[in-house]
C-alpha atoms as a PDB file:
ATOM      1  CA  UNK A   1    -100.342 -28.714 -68.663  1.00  0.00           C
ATOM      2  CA  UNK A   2     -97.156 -27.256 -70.096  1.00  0.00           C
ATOM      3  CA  UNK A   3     -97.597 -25.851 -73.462  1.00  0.00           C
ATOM      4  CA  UNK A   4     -94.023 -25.723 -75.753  1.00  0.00           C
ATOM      5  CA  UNK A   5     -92.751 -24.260 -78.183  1.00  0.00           C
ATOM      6  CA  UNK A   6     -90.200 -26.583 -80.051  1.00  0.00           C
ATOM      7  CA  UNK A   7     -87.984 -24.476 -82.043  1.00  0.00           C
ATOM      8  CA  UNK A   8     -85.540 -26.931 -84.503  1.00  0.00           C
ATOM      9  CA  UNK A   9     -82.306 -25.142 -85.694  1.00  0.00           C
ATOM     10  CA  UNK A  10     -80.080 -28.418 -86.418  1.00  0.00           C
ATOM     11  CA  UNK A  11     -80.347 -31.568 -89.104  1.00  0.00           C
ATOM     12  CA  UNK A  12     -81.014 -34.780 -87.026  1.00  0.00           C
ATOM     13  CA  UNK A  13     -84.020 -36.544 -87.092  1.00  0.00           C
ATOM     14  CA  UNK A  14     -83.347 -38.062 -83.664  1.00  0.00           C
ATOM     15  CA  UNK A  15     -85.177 -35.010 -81.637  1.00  0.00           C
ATOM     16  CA  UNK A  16     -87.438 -35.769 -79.082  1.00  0.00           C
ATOM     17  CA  UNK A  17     -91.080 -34.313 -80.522  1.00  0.00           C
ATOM     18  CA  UNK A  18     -93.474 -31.667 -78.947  1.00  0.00           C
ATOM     19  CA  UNK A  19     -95.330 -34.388 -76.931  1.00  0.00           C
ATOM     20  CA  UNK A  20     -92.307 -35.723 -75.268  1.00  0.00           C
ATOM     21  CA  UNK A  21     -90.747 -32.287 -74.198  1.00  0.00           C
ATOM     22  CA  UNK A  22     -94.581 -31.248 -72.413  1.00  0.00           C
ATOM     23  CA  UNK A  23     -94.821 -34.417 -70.881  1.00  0.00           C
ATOM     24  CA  UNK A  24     -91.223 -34.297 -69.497  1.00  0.00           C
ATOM     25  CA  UNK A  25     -91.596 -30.754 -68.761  1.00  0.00           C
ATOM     26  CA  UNK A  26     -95.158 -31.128 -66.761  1.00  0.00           C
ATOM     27  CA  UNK A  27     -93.480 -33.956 -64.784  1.00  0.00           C
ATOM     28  CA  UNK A  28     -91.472 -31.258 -62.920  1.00  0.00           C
ATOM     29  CA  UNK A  29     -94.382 -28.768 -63.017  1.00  0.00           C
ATOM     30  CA  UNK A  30     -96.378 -31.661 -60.915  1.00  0.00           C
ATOM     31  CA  UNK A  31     -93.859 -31.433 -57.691  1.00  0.00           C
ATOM     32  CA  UNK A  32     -94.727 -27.403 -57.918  1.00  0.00           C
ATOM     33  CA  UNK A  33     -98.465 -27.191 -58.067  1.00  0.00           C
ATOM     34  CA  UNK A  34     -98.220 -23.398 -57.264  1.00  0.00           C
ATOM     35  CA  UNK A  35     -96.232 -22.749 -60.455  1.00  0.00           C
ATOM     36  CA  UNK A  36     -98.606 -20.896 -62.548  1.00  0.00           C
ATOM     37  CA  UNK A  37     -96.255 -20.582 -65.493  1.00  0.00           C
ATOM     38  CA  UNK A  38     -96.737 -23.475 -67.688  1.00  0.00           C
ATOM     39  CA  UNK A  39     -95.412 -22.097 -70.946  1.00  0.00           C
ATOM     40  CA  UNK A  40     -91.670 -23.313 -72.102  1.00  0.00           C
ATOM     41  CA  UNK A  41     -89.259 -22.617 -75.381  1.00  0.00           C
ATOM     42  CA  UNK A  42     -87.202 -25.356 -76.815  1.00  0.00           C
ATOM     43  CA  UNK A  43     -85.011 -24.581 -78.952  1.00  0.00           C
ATOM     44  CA  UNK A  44     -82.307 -27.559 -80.338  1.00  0.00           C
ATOM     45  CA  UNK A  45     -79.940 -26.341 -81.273  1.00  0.00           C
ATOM     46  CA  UNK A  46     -75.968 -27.088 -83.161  1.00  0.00           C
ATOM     47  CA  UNK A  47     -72.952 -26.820 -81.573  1.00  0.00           C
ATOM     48  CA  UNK A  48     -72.220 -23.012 -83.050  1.00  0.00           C
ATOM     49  CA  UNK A  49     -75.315 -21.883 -81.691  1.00  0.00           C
ATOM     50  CA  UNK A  50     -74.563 -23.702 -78.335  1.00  0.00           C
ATOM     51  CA  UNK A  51     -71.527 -22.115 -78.225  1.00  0.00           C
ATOM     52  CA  UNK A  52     -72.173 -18.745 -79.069  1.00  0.00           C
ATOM     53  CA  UNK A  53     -74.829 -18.824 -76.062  1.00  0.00           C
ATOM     54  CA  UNK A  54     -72.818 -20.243 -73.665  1.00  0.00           C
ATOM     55  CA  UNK A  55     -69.505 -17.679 -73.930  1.00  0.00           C
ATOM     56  CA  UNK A  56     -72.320 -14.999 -74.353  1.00  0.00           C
ATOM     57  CA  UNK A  57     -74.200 -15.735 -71.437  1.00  0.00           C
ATOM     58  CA  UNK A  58     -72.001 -17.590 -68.947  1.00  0.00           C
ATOM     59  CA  UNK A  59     -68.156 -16.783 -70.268  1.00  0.00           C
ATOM     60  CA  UNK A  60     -68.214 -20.009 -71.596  1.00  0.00           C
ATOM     61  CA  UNK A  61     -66.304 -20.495 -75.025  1.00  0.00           C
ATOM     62  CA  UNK A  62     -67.933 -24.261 -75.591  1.00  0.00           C
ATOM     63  CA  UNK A  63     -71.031 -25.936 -76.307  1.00  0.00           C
ATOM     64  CA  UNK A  64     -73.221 -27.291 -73.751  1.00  0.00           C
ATOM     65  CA  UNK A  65     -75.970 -29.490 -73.038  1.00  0.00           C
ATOM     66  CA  UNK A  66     -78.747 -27.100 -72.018  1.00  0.00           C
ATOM     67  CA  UNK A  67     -78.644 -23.252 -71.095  1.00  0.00           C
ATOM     68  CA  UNK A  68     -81.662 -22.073 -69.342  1.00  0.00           C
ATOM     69  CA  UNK A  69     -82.962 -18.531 -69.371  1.00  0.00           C
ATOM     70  CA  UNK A  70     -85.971 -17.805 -67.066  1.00  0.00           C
ATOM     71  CA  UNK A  71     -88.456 -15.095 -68.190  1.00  0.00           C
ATOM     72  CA  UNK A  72     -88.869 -12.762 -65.721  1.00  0.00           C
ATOM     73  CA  UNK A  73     -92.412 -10.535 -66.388  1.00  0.00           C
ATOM     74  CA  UNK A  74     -92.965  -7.204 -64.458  1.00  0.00           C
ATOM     75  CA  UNK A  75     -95.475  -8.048 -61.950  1.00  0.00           C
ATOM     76  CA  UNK A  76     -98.020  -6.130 -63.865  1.00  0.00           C
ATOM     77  CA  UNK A  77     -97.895  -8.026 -66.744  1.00  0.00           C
ATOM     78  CA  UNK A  78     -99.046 -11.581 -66.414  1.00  0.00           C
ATOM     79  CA  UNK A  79     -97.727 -13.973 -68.745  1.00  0.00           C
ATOM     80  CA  UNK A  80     -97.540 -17.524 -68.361  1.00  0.00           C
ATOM     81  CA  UNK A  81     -93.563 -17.860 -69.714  1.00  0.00           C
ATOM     82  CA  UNK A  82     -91.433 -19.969 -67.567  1.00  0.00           C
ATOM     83  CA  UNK A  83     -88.751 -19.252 -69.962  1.00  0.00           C
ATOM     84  CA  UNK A  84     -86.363 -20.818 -72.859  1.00  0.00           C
ATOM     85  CA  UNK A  85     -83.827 -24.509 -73.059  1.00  0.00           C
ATOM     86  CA  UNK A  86     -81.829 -24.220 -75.305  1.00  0.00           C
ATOM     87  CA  UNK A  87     -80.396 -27.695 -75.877  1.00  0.00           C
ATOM     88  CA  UNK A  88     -77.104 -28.699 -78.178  1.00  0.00           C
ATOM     89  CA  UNK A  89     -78.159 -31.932 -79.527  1.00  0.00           C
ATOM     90  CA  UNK A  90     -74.476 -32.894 -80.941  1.00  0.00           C
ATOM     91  CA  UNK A  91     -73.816 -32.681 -76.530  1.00  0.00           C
ATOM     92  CA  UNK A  92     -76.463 -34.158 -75.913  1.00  0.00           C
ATOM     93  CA  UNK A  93     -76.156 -37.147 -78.274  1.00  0.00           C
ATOM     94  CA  UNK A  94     -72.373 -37.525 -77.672  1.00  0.00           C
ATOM     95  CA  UNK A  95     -72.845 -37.473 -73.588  1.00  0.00           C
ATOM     96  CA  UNK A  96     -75.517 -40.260 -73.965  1.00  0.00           C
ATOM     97  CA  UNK A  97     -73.074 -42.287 -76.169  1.00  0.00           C
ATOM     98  CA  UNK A  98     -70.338 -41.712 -73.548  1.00  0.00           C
ATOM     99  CA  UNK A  99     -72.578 -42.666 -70.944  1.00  0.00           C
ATOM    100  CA  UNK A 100     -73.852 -45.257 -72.471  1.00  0.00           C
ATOM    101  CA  UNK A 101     -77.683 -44.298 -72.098  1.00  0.00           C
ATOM    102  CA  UNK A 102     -80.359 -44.389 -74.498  1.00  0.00           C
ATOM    103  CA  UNK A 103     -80.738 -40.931 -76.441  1.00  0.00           C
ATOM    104  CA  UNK A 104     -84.020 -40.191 -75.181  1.00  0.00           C
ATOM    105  CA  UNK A 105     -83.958 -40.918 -71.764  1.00  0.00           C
ATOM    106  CA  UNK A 106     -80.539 -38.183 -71.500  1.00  0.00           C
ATOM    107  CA  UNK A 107     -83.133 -35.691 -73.561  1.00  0.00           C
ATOM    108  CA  UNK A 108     -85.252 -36.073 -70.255  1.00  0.00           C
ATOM    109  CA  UNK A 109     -82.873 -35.728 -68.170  1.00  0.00           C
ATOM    110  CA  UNK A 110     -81.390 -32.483 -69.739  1.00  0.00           C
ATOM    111  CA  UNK A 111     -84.958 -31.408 -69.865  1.00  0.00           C
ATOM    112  CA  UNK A 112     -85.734 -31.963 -66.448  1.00  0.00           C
ATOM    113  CA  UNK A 113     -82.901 -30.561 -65.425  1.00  0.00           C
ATOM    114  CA  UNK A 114     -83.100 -27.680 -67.360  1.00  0.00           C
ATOM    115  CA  UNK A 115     -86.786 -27.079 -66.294  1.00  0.00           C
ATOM    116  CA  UNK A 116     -85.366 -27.050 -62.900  1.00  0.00           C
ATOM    117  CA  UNK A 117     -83.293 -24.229 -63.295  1.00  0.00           C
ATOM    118  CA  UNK A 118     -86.177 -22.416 -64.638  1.00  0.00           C
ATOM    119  CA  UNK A 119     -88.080 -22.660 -61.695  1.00  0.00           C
ATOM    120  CA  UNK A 120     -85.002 -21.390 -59.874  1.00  0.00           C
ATOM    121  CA  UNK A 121     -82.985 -24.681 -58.539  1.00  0.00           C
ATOM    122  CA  UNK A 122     -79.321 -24.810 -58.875  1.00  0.00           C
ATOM    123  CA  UNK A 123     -76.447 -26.663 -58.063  1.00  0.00           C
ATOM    124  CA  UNK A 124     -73.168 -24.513 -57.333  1.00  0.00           C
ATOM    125  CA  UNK A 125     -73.414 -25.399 -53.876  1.00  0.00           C
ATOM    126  CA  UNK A 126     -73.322 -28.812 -52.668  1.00  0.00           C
ATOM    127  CA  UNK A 127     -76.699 -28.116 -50.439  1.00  0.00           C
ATOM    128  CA  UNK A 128     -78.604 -26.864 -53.615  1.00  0.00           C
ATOM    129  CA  UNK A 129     -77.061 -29.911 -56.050  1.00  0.00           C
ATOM    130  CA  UNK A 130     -78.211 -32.434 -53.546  1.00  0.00           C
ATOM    131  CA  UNK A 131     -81.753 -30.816 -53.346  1.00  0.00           C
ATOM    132  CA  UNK A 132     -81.905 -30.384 -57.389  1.00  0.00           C
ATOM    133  CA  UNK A 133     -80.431 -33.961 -57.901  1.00  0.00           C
ATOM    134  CA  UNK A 134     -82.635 -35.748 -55.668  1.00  0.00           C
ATOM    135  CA  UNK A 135     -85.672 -34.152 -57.441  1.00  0.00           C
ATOM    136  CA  UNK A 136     -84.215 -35.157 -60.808  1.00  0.00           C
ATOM    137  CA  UNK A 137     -83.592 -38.124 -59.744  1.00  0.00           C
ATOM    138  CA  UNK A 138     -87.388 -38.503 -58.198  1.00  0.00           C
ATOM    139  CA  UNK A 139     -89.423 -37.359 -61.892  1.00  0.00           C
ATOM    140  CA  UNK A 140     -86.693 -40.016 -63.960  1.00  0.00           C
ATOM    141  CA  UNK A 141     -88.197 -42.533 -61.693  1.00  0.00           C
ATOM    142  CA  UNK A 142     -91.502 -41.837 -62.436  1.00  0.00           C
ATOM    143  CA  UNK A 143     -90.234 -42.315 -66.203  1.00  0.00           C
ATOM    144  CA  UNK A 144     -88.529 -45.228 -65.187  1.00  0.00           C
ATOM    145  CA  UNK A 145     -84.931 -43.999 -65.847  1.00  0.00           C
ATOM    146  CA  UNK A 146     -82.010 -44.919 -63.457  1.00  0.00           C
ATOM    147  CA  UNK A 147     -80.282 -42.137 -61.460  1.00  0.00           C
ATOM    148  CA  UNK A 148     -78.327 -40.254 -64.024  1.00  0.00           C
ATOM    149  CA  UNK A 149     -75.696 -39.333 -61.327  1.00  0.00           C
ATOM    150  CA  UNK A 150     -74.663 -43.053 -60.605  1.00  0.00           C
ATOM    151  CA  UNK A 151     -71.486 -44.017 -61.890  1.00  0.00           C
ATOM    152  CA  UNK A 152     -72.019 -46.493 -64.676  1.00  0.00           C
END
């Protein structure tokens, strides 16, 4: 069972709790039963915080919906981080608006997705996108969410 840490850093009272971010989070811990890290860091964040991360870490000068930063222990030191999301919830809210999907159903999806990366998936090439989307698109359905990557 994934244990979080929910780490607020913006006003909005919209923010999906501690409950929903484990749940969402063990959902793509349950397709890797092997995974023995079960411990995740959410931070929401604003869009200057967002920002900042993103042209910091990935030469990005905008905000983003989630960054992910796996924790990599040495080998002798076993700790049960799977690392950090750090998710902009001004993106976040404004892509689900544009999309025209309920709030907390594109929280899960930026979760899962961001989870994902954690665990190593990626999508820069089309081979690894269709292998992280379809398993994105496998743990919405168990939440009952349509395919994100449909057009609407």
């Amino acid at each position: 069972m994934a244990v979080v840490d929910r780490q607020v850093a913006v006003d909005a009272n919209t923010l999906p709790s501690e409950a929903e971010l484990a749940d969402w989070i063990d959902r793509v811990l349950a397709h890797h039963p092997a995974e023995t890290r079960h411990e995740v860091t959410v931070r929401l964040v604003d869009v200057s915080e967002s920002q900042a991360l993103n042209r910091d870490y990935r030469g990005k000068d905008t905000p983003t919906n989630v960054l992910s930063f796996p924790f990599e222990a040495p080998p002798e030191v076993p700790i049960p981080l799977l690392g950090d999301l750090v998710i902009c919830h001004a993106v976040v809210a404004q892509e689900a608006q544009q999309q025209h999907k309920p709030l907390a159903q594109h929280y899960a999806h930026m979760v899962i997705h961001g989870t994902l990366h954690l665990l190593g998936y990626d999508h820069i090439e089309d081979d690894e996108a269709e292998v992280m989307e379809k398993m994105e698109r496998d743990i919405l359905a168990g939440l009952e969410i349509p395919d994100p990557y449909l057009e609407s």
